[in-house]
N, C-alpha and C. Protein backbone atom coordinates (compact mmCIF):
# COMPACT_ATOMS: atom_id res chain seq x y z
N UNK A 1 37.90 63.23 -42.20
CA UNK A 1 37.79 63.62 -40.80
C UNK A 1 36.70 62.78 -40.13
N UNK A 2 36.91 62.62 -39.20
CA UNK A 2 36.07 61.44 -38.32
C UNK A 2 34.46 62.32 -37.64
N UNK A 3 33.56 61.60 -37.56
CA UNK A 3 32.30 62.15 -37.25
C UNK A 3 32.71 63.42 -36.10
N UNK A 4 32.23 64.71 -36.16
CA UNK A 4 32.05 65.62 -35.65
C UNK A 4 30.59 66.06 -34.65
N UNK A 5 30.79 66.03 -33.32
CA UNK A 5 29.63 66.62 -33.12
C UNK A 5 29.58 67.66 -32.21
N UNK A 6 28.95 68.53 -32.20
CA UNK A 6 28.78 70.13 -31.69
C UNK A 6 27.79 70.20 -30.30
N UNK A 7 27.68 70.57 -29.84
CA UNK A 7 26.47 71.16 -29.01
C UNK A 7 26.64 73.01 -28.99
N UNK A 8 25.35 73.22 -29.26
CA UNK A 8 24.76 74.19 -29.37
C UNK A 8 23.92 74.82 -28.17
N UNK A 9 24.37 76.06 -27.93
CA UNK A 9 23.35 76.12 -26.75
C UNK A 9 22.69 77.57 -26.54
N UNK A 10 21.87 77.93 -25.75
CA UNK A 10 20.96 79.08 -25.83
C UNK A 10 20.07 79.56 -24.50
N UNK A 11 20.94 80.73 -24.14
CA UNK A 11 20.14 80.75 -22.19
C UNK A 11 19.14 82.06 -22.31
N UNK A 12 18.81 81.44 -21.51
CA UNK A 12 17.21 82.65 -21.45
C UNK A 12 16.86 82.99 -19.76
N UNK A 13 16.57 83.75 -19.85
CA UNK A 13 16.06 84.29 -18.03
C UNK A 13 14.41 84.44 -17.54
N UNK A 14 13.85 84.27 -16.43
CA UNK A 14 12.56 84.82 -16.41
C UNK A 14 12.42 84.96 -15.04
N UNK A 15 11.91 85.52 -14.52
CA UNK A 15 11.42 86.30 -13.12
C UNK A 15 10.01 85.39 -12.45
N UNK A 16 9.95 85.07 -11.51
CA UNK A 16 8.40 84.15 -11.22
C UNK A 16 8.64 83.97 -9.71
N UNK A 17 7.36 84.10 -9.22
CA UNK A 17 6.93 83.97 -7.85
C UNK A 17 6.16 82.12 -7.80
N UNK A 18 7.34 82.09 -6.37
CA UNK A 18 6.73 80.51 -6.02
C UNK A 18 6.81 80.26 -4.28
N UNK A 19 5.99 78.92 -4.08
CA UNK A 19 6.26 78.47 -2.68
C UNK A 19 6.88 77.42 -2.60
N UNK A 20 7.08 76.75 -1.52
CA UNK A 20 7.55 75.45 -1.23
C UNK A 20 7.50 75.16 -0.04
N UNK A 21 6.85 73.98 0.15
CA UNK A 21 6.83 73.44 1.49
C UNK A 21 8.06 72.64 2.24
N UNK A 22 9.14 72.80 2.80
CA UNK A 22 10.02 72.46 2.81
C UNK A 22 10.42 71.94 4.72
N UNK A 23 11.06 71.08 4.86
CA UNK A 23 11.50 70.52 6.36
C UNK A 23 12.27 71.83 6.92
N UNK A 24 13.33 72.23 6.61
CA UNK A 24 14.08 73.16 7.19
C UNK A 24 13.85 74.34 6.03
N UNK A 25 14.45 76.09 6.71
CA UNK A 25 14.45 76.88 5.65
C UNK A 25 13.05 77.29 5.32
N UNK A 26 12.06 76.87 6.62
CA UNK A 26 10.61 76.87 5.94
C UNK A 26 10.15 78.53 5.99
N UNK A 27 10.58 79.32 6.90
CA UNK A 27 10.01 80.67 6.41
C UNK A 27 10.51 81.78 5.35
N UNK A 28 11.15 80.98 4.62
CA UNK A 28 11.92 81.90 3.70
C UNK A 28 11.01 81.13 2.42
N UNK A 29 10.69 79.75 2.46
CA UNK A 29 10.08 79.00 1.45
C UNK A 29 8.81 78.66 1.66
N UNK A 30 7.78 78.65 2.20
CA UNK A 30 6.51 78.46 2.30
C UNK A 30 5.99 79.95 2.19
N UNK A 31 6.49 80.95 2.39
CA UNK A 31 5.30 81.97 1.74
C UNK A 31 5.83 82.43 0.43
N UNK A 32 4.93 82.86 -0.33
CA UNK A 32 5.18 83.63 -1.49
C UNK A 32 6.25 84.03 -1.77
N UNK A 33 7.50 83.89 -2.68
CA UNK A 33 8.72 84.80 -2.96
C UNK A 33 8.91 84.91 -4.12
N UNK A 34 9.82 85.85 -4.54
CA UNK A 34 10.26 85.84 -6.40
C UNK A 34 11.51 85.26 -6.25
N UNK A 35 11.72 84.76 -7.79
CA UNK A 35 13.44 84.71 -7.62
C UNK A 35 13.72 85.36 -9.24
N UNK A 36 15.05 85.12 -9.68
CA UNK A 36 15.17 85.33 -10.69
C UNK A 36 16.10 83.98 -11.57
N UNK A 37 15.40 83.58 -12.44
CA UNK A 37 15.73 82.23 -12.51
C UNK A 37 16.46 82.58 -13.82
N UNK A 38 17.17 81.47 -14.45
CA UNK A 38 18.21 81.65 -15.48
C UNK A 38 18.11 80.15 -15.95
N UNK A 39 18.38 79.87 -17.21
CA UNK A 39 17.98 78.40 -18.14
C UNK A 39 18.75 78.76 -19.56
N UNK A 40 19.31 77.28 -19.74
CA UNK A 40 20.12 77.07 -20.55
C UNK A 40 19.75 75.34 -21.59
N UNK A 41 19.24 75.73 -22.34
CA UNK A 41 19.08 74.67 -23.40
C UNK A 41 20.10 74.25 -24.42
N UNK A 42 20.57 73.34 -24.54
CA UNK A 42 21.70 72.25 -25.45
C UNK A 42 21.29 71.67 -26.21
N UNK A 43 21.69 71.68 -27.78
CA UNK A 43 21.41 70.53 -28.37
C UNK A 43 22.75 70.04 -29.29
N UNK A 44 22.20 68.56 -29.20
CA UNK A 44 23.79 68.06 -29.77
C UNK A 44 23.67 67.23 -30.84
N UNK A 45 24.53 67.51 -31.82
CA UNK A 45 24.07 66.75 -33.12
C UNK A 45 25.61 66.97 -34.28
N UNK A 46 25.42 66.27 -35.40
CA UNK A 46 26.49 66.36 -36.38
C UNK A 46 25.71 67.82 -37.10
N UNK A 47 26.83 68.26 -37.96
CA UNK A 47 26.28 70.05 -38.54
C UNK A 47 25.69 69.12 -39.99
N UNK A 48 24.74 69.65 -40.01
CA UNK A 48 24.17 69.23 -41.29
C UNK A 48 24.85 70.15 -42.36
N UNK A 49 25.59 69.24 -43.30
CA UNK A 49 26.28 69.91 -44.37
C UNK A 49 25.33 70.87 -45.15
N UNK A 50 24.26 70.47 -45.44
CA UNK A 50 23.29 71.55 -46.27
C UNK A 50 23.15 72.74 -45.76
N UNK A 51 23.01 73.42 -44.35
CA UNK A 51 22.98 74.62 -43.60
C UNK A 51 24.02 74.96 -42.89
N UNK A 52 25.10 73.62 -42.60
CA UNK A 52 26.07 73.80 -41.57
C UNK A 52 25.85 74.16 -40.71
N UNK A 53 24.97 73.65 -39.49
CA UNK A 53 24.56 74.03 -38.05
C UNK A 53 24.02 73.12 -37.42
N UNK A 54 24.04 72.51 -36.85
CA UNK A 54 23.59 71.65 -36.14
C UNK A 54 21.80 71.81 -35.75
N UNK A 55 21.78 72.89 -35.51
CA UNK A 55 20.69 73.26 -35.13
C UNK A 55 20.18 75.14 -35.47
N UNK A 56 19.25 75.38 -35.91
CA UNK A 56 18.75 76.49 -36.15
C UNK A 56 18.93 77.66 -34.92
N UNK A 57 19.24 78.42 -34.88
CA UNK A 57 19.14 79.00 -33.99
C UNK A 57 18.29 79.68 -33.00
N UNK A 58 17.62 80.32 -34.54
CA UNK A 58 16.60 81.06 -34.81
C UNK A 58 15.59 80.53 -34.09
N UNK A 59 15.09 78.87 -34.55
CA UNK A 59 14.53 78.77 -34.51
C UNK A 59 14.32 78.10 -32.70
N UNK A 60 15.30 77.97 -32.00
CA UNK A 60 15.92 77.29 -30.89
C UNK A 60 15.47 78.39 -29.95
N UNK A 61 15.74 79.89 -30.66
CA UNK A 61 15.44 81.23 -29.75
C UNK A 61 13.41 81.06 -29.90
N UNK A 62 13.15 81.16 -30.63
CA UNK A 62 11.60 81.15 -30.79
C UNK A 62 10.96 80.34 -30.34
N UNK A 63 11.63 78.62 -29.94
CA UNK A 63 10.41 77.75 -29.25
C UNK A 63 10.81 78.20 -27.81
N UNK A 64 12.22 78.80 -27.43
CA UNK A 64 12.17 79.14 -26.01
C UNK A 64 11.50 80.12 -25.62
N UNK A 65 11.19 81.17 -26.38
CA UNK A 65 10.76 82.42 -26.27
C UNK A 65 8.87 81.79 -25.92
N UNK A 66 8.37 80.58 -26.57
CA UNK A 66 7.59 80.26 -25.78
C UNK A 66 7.35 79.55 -24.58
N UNK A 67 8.12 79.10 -24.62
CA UNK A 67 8.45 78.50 -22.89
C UNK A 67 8.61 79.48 -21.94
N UNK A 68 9.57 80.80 -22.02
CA UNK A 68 9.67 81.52 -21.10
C UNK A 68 8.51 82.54 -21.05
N UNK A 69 7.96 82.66 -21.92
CA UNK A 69 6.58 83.51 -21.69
C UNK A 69 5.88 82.71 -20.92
N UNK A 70 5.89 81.15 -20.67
CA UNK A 70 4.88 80.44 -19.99
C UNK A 70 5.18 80.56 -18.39
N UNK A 71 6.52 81.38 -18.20
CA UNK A 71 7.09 81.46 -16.69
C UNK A 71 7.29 82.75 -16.53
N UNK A 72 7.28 83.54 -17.19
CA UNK A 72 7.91 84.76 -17.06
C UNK A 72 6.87 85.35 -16.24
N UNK A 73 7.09 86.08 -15.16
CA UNK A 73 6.09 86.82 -14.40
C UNK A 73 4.87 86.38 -13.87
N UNK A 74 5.31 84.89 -13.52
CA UNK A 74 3.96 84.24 -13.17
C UNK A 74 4.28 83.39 -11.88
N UNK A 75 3.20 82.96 -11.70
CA UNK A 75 3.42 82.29 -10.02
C UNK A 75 3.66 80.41 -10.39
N UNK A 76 4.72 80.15 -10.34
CA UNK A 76 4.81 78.91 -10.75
C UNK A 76 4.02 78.29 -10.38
N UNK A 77 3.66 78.27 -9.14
CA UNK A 77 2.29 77.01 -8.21
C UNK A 77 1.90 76.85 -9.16
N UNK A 78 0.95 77.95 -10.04
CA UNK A 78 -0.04 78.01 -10.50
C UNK A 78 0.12 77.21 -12.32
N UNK A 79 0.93 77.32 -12.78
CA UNK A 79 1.85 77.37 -13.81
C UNK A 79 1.30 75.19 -14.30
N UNK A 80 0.43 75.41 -15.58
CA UNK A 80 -0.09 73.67 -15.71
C UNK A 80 0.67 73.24 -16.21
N UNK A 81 0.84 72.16 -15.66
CA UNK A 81 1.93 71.00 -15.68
C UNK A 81 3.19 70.95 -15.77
N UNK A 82 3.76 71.91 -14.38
CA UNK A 82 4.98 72.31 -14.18
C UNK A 82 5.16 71.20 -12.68
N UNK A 83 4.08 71.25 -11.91
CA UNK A 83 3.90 70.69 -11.06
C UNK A 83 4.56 71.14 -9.69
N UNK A 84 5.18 70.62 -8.79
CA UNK A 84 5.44 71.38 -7.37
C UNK A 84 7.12 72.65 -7.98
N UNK A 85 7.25 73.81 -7.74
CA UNK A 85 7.92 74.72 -8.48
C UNK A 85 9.45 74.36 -8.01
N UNK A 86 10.07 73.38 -8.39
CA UNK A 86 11.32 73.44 -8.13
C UNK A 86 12.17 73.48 -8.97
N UNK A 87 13.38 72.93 -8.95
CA UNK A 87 14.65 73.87 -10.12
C UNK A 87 14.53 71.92 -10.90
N UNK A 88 14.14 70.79 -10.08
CA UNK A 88 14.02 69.92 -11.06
C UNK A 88 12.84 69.43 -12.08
N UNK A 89 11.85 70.68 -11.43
CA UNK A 89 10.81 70.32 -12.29
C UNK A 89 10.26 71.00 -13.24
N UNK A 90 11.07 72.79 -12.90
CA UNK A 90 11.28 73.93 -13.87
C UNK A 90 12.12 72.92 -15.03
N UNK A 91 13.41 72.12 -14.96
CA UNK A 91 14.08 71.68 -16.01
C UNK A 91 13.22 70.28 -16.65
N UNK A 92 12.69 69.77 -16.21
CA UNK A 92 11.82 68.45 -16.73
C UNK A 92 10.39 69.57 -17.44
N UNK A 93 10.16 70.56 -17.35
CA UNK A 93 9.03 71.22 -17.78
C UNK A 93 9.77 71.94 -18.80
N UNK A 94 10.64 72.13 -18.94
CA UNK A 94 11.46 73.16 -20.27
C UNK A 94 11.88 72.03 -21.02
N UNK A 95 12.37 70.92 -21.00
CA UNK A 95 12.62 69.54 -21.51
C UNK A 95 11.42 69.27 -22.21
N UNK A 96 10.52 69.08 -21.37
CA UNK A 96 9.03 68.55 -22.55
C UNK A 96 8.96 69.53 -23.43
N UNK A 97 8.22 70.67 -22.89
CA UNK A 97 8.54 71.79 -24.03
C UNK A 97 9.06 71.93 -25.06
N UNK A 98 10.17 71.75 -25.46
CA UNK A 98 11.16 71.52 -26.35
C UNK A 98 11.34 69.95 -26.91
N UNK A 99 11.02 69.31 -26.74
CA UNK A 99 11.02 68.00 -26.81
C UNK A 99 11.35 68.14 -28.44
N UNK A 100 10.51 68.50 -29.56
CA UNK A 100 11.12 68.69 -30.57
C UNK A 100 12.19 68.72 -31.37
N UNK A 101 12.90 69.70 -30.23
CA UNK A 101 14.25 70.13 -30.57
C UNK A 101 15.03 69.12 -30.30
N UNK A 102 14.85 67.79 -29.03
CA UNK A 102 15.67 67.18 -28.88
C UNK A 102 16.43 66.90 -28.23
N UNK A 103 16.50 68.44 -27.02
CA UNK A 103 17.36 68.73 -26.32
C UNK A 103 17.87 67.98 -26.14
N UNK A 104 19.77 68.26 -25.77
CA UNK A 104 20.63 66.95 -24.60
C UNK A 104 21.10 67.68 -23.57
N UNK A 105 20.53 68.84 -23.05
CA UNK A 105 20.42 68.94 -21.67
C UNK A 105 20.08 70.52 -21.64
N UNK A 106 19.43 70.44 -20.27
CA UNK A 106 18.46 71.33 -19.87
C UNK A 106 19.30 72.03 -18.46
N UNK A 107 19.68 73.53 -18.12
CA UNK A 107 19.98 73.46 -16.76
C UNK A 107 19.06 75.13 -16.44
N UNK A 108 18.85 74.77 -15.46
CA UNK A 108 18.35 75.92 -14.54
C UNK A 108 19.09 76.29 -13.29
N UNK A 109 18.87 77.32 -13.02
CA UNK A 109 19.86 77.90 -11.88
C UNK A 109 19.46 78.94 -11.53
N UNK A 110 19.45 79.37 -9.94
CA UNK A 110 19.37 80.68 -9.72
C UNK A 110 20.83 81.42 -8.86
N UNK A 111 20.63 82.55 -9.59
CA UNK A 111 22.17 82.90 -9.59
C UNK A 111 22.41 83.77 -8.09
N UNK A 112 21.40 84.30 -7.48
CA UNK A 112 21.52 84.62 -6.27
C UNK A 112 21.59 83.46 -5.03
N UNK A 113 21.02 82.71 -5.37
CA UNK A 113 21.03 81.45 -4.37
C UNK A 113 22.54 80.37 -4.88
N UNK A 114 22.87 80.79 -5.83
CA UNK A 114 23.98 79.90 -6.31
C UNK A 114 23.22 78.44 -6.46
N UNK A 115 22.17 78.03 -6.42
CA UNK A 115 21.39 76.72 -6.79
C UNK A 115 21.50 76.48 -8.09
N UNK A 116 21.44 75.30 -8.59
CA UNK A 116 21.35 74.62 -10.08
C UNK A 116 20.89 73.42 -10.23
N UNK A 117 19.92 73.18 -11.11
CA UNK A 117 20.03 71.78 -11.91
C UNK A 117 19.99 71.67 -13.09
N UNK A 118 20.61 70.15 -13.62
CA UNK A 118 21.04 70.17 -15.01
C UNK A 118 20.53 68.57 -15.43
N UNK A 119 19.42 68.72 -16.30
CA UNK A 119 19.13 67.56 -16.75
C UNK A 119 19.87 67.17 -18.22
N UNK A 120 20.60 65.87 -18.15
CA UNK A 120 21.33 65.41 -19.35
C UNK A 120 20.72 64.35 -20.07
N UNK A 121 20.63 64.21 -21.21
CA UNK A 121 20.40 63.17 -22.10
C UNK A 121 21.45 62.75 -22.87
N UNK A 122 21.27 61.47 -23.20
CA UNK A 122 22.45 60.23 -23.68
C UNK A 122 21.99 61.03 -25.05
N UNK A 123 23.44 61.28 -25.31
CA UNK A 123 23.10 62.27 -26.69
C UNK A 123 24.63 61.39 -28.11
N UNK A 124 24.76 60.51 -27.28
CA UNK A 124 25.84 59.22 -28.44
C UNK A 124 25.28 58.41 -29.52
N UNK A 125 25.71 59.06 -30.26
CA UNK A 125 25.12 58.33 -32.30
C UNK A 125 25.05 57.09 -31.99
């Protein structure tokens, strides 16, 4: 059978108050608001015959579980080296984070605003 590869993936949620200085839309986004944000981590790889999984799960749930404690209930502004609180820099800040793992793509979204971004990596052997 010809090379196989999987992606694996694992979403997590967290709640956080942010601003944004923005051209239009500015009084809904320059003062203080919550949202409820939603994130989805990928990783893509051949299943390693010794465990058969591409990736741990376990262990995929536990480095996120520190990432989202680093957002969960907090004021992004404030939040080091997340930098200005947006949905592309929430996903470039969950990307480093994980860097380990490898990720091949990162998406964030908030599901009341119907907004999303999705950072991809060249994930071809």
């Amino acid at each position: 059978m010809a090379n196989q590869y999987l992606t694996l993936s694992q979403r997590f949620s967290f709640d956080a108050a942010h601003s944004l200085a923005r051209e239009i839309e500015t009084e809904s986004s320059q003062g203080l608001h919550g949202q409820t944000y939603h994130a989805e981590v990928s990783v893509h790889g051949p299943i390693d015959p010794r465990t058969g999984m591409v990736a741990d799960v376990a262990l995929l749930r536990a480095q996120i579980e520190v990432v989202r404690k680093q957002l969960d209930d907090r004021l992004l502004d404030e939040v080091a080296g997340l930098g200005i609180p947006t949905l592309e820099n929430l996903c470039l800040f969950i990307a480093q984070a994980l860097s380990s793992l490898r990720p091949s793509q990162i998406r964030v979204w908030r599901e009341a605003a119907g907004d999303e971004c999705c950072l991809r990596f060249d994930t071809r052997p």
